[in-house]
Protein backbone atom coordinates (compact mmCIF):
# COMPACT_ATOMS: atom_id res chain seq x y z
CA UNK A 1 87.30 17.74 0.74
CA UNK A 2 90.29 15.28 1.49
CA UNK A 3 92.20 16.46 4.75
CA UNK A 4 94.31 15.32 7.46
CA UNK A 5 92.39 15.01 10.77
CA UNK A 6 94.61 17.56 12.40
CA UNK A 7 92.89 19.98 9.44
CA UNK A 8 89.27 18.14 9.57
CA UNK A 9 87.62 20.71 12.00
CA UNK A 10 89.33 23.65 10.92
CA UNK A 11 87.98 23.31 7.21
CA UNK A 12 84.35 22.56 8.45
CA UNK A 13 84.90 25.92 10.22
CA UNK A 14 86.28 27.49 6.67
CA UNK A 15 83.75 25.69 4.51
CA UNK A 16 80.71 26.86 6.46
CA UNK A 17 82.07 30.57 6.01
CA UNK A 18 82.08 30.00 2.02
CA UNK A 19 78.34 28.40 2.51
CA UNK A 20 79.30 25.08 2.52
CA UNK A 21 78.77 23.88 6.41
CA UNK A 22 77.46 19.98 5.34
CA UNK A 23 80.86 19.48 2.76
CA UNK A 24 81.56 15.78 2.88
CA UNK A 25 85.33 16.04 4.54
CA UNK A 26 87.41 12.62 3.89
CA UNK A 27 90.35 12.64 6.49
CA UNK A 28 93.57 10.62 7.05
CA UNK A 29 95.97 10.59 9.84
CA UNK A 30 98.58 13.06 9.91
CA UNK A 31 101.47 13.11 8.97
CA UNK A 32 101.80 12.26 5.23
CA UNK A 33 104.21 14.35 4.13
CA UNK A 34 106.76 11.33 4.66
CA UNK A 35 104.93 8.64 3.35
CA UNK A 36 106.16 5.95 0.76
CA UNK A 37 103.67 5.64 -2.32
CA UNK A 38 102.35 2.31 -0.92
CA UNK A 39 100.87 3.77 2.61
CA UNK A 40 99.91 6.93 0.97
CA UNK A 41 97.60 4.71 -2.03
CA UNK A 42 96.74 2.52 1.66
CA UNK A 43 95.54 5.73 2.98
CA UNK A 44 93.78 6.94 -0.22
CA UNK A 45 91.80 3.74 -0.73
CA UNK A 46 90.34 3.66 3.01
CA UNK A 47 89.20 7.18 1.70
CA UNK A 48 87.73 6.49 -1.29
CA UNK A 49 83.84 5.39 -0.43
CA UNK A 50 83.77 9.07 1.55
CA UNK A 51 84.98 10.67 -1.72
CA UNK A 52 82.25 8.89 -3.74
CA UNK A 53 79.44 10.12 -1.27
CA UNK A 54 80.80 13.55 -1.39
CA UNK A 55 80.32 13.32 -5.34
CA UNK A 56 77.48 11.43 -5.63
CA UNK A 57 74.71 11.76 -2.93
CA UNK A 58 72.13 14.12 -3.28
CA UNK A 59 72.49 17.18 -1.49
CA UNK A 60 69.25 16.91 1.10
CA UNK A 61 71.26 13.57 1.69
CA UNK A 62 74.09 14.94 3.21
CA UNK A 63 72.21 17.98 5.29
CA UNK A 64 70.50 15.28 7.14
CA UNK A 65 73.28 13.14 7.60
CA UNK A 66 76.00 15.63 8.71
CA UNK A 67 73.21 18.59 10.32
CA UNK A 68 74.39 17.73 13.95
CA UNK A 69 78.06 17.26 13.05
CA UNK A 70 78.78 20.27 11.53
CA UNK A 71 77.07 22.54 14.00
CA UNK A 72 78.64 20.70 17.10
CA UNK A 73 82.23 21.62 14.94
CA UNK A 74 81.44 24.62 14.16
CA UNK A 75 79.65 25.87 17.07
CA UNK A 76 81.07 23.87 19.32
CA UNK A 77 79.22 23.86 22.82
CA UNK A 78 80.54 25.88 25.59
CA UNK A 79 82.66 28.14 23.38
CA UNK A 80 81.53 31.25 21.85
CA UNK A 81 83.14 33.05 19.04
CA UNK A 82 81.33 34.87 15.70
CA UNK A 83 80.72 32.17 12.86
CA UNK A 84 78.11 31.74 10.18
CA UNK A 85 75.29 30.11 11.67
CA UNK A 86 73.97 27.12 10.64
């Protein structure tokens, strides 16, 4: 999933209600509505590597590598709302 970081915890939180808590989320600053070709390919390429590991690891891979992550976003500590657990 490619998002701004002022999205990145909100679509962990909408991911993990559609079963998909450890999607790999590639993020960029925000704004980029604005931006000229050149900063948005800038932006893109710094991306990219995240992109490949989301399409491209094995799943088990990315459980164990984003496990802690996505529960401290999605359940953050201290705050209690109704989610899917993890």
């Amino acid at each position: 999933m490619v998002v701004t970081d002022t999205f990145a915890k909100f679509a962990r939180r909408m991911a993990s209600t559609q079963g998909w808590p450890y999607v790999i989320i590639a993020e960029t600053g925000n704004p980029i509505r604005q931006l000229e070709p050149d900063a948005l390919r800038t932006r893109a390429e710094a991306m990219i590597n995240v992109v490949i590991e989301g399409l491209t690891l094995p799943p088990a891979e990315i459980e164990s590598r984003l496990k802690n992550v996505a529960r401290a976003e999605i359940h953050p500590e201290g705050v209690v709302r109704s989610s899917v657990p993890i």
